[in-house]
N, C-alpha and C. Protein backbone atom coordinates (compact mmCIF):
# COMPACT_ATOMS: atom_id res chain seq x y z
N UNK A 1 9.34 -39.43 -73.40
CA UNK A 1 8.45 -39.55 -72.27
C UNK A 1 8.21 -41.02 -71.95
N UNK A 2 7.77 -41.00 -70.73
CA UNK A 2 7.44 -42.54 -70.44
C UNK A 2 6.04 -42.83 -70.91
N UNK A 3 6.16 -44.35 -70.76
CA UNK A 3 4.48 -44.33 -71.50
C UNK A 3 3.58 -44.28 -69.85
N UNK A 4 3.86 -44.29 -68.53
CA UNK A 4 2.89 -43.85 -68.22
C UNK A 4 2.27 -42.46 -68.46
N UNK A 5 3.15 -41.52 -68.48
CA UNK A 5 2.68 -39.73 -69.03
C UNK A 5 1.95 -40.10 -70.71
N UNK A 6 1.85 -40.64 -71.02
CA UNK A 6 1.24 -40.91 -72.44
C UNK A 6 0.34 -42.00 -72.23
N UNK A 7 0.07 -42.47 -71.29
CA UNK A 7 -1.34 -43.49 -70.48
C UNK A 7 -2.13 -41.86 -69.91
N UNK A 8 -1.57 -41.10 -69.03
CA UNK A 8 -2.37 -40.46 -68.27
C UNK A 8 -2.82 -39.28 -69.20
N UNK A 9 -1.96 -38.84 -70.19
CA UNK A 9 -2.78 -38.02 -70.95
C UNK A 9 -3.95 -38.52 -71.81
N UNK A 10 -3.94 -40.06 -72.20
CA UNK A 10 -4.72 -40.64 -72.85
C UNK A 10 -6.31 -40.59 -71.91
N UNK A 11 -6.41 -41.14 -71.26
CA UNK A 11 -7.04 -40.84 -70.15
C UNK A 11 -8.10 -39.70 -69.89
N UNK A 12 -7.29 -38.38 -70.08
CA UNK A 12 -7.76 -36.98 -69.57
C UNK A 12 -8.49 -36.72 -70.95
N UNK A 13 -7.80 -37.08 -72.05
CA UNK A 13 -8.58 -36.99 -73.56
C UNK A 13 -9.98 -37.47 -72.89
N UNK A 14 -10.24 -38.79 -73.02
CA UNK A 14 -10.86 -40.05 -72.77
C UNK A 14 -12.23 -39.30 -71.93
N UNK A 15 -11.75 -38.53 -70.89
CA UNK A 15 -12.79 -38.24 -69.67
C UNK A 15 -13.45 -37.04 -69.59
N UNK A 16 -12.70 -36.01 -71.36
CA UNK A 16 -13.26 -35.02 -71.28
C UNK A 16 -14.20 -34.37 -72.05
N UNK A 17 -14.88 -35.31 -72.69
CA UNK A 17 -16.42 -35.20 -73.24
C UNK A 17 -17.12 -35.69 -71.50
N UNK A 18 -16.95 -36.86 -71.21
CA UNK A 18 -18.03 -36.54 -69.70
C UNK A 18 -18.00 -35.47 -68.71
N UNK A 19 -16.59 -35.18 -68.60
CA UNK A 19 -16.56 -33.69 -67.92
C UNK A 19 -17.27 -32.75 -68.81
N UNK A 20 -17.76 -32.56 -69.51
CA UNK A 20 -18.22 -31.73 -70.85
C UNK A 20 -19.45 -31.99 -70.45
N UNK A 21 -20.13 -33.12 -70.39
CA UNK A 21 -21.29 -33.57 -70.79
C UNK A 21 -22.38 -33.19 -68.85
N UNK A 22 -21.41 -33.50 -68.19
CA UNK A 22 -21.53 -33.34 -66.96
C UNK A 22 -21.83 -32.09 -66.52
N UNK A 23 -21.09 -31.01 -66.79
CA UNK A 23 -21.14 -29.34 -67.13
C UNK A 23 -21.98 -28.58 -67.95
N UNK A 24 -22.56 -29.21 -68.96
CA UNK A 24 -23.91 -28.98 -69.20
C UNK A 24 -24.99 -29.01 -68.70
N UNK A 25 -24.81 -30.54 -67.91
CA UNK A 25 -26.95 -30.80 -67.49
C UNK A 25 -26.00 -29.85 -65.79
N UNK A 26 -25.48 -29.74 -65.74
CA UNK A 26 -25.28 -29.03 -64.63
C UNK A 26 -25.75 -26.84 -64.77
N UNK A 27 -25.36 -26.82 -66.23
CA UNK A 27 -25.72 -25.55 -66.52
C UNK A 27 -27.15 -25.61 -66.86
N UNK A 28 -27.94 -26.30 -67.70
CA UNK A 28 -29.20 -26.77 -67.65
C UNK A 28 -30.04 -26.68 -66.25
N UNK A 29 -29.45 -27.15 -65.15
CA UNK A 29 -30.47 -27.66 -64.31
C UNK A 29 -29.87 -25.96 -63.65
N UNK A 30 -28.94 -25.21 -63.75
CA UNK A 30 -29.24 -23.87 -62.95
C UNK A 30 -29.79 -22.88 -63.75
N UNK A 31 -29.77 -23.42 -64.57
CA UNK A 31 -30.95 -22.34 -65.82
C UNK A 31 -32.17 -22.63 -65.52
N UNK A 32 -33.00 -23.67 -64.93
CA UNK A 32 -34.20 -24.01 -64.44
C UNK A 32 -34.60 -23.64 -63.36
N UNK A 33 -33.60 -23.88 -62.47
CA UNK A 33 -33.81 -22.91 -61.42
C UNK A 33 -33.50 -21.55 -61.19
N UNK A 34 -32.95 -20.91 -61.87
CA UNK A 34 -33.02 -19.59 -62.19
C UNK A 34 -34.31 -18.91 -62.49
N UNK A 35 -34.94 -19.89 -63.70
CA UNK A 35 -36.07 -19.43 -64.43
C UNK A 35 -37.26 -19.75 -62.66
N UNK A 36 -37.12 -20.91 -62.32
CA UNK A 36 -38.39 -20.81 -61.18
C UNK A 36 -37.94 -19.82 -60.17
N UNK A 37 -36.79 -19.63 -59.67
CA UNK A 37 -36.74 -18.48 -58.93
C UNK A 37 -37.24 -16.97 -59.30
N UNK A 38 -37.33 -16.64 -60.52
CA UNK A 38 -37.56 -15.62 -61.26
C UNK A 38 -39.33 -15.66 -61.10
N UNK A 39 -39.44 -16.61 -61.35
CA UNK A 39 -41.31 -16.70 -61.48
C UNK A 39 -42.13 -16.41 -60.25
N UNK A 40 -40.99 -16.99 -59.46
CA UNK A 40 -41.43 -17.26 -57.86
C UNK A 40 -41.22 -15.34 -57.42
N UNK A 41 -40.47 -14.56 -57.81
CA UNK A 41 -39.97 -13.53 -57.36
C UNK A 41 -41.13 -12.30 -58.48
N UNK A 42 -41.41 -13.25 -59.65
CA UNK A 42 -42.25 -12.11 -59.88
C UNK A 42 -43.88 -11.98 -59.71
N UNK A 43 -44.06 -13.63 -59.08
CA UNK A 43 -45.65 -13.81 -58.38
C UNK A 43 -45.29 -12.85 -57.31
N UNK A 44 -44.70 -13.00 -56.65
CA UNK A 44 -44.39 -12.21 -54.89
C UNK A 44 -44.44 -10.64 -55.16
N UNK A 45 -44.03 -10.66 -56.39
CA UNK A 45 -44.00 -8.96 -57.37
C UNK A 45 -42.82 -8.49 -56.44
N UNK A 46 -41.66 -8.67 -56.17
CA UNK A 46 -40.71 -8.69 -55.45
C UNK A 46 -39.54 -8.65 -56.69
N UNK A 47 -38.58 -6.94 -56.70
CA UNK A 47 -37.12 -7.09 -57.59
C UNK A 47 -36.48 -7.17 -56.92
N UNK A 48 -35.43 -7.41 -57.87
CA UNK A 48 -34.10 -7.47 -57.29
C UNK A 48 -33.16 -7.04 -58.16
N UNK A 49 -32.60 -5.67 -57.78
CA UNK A 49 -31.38 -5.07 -58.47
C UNK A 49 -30.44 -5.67 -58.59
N UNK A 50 -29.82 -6.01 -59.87
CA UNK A 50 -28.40 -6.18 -60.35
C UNK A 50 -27.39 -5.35 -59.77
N UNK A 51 -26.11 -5.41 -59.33
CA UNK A 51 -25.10 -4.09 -59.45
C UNK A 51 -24.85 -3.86 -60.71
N UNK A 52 -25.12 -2.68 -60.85
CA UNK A 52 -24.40 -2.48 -62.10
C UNK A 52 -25.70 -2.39 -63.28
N UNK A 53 -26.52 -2.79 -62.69
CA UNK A 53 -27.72 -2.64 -64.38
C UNK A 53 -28.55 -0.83 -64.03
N UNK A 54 -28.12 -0.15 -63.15
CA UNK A 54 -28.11 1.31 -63.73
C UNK A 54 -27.84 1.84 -65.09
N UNK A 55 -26.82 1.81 -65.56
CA UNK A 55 -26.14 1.72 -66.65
C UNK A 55 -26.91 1.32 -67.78
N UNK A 56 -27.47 -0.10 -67.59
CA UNK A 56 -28.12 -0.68 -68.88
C UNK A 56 -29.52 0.28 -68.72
N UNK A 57 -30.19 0.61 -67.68
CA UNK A 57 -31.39 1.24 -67.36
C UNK A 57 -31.41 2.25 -68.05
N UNK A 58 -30.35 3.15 -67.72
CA UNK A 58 -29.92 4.53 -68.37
C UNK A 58 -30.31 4.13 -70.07
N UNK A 59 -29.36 3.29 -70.91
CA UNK A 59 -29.37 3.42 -71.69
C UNK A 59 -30.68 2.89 -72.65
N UNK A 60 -31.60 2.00 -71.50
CA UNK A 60 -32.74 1.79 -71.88
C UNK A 60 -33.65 3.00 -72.23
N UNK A 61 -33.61 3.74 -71.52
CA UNK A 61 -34.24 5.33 -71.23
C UNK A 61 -34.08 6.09 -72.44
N UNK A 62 -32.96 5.72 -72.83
CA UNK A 62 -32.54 6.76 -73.71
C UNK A 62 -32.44 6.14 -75.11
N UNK A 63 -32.90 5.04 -75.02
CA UNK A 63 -33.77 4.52 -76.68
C UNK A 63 -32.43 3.63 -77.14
N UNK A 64 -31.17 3.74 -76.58
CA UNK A 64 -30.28 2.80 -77.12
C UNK A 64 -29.85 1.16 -76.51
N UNK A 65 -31.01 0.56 -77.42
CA UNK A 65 -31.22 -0.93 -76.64
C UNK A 65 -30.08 -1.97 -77.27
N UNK A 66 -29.87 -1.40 -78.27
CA UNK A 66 -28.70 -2.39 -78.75
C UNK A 66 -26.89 -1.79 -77.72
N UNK A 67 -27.33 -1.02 -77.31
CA UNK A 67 -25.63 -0.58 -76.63
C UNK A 67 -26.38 -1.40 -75.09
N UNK A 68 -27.55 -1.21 -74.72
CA UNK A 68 -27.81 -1.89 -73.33
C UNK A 68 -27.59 -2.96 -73.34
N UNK A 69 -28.00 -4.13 -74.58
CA UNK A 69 -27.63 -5.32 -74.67
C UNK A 69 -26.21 -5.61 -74.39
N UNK A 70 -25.56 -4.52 -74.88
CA UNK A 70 -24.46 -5.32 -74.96
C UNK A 70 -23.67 -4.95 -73.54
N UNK A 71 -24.26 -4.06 -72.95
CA UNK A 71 -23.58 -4.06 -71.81
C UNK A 71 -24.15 -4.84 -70.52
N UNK A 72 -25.39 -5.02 -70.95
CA UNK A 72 -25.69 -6.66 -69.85
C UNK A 72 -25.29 -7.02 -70.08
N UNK A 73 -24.97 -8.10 -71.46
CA UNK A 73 -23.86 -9.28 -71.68
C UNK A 73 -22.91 -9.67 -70.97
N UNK A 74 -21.72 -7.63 -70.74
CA UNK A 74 -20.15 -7.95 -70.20
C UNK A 74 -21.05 -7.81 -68.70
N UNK A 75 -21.73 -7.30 -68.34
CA UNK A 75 -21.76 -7.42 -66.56
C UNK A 75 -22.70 -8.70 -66.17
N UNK A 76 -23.54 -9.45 -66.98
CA UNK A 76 -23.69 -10.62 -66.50
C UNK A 76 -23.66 -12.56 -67.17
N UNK A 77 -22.87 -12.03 -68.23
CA UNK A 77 -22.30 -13.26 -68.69
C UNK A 77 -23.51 -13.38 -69.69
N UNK A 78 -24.53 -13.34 -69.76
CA UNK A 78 -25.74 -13.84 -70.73
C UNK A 78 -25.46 -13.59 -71.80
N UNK A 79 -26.09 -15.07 -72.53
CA UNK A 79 -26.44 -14.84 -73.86
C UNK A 79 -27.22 -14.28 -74.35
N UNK A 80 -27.05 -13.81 -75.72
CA UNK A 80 -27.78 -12.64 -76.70
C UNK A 80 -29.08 -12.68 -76.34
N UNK A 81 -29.74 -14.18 -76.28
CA UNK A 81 -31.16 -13.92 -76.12
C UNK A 81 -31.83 -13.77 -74.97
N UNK A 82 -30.78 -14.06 -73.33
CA UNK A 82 -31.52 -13.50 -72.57
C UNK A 82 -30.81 -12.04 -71.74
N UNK A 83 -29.87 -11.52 -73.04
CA UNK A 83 -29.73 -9.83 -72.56
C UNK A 83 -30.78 -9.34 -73.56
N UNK A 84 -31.10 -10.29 -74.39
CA UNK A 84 -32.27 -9.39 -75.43
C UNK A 84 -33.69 -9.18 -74.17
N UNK A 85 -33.70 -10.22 -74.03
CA UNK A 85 -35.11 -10.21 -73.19
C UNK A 85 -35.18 -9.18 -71.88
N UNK A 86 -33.89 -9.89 -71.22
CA UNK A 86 -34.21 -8.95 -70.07
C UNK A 86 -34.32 -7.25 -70.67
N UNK A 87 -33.33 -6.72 -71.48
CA UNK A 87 -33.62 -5.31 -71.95
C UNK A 87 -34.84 -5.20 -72.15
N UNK A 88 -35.84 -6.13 -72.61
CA UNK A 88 -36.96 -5.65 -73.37
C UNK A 88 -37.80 -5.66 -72.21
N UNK A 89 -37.50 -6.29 -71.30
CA UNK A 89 -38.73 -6.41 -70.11
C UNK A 89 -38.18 -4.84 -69.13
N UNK A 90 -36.68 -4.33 -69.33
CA UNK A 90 -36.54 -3.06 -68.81
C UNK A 90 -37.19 -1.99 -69.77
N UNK A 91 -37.43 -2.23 -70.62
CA UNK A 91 -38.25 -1.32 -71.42
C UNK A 91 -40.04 -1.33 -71.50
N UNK A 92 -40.15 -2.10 -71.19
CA UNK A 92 -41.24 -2.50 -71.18
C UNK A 92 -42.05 -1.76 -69.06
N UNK A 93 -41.28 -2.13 -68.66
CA UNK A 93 -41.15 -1.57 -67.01
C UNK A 93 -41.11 -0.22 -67.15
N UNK A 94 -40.24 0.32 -68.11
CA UNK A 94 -40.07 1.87 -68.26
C UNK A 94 -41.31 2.28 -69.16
N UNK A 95 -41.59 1.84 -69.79
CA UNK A 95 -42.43 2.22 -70.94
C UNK A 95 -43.73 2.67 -70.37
């Protein structure tokens, strides 16, 4: 190879902790606004259906919260602790 292709891969190494680092406070700052949109939507006492969280509802209903967790997870990307939560606040709504 030439050494520019071994300059430009050096480079992409080089730039991809800030692309990294960049993609975080970027996931950070829509996790904040997520959370104030949420606050803002539950002062107004105003939902908003998921597609697809029937399913987790159902299985809320029916006492199996660890199979609901896990099927929020695959339909909305969340982590453990906020498919834990949201289940618990669908149970809690149902309850």
């Amino acid at each position: 190879m030439e050494i520019a292709t071994y300059i430009a891969i050096v480079a992409l190494v080089l730039q991809y902790p800030l692309l990294e680092s960049r993609i975080q406070k970027l996931h950070r700052r829509a996790d904040r606004i997520e959370h104030k949109l949420d606050l803002i939507l539950g002062h107004l006492d105003i939902e908003v259906a998921e597609p697809g969280l029937e399913r987790v509802a159902a299985l809320v209903r029916e006492g199996k919260k660890i199979e609901a967790i896990k099927v929020y997870r695959e339909l909305t990307d969340a982590g453990l602790k906020e498919a834990k939560e949201a289940v618990d606040r669908m149970d809690v709504a149902q309850g």
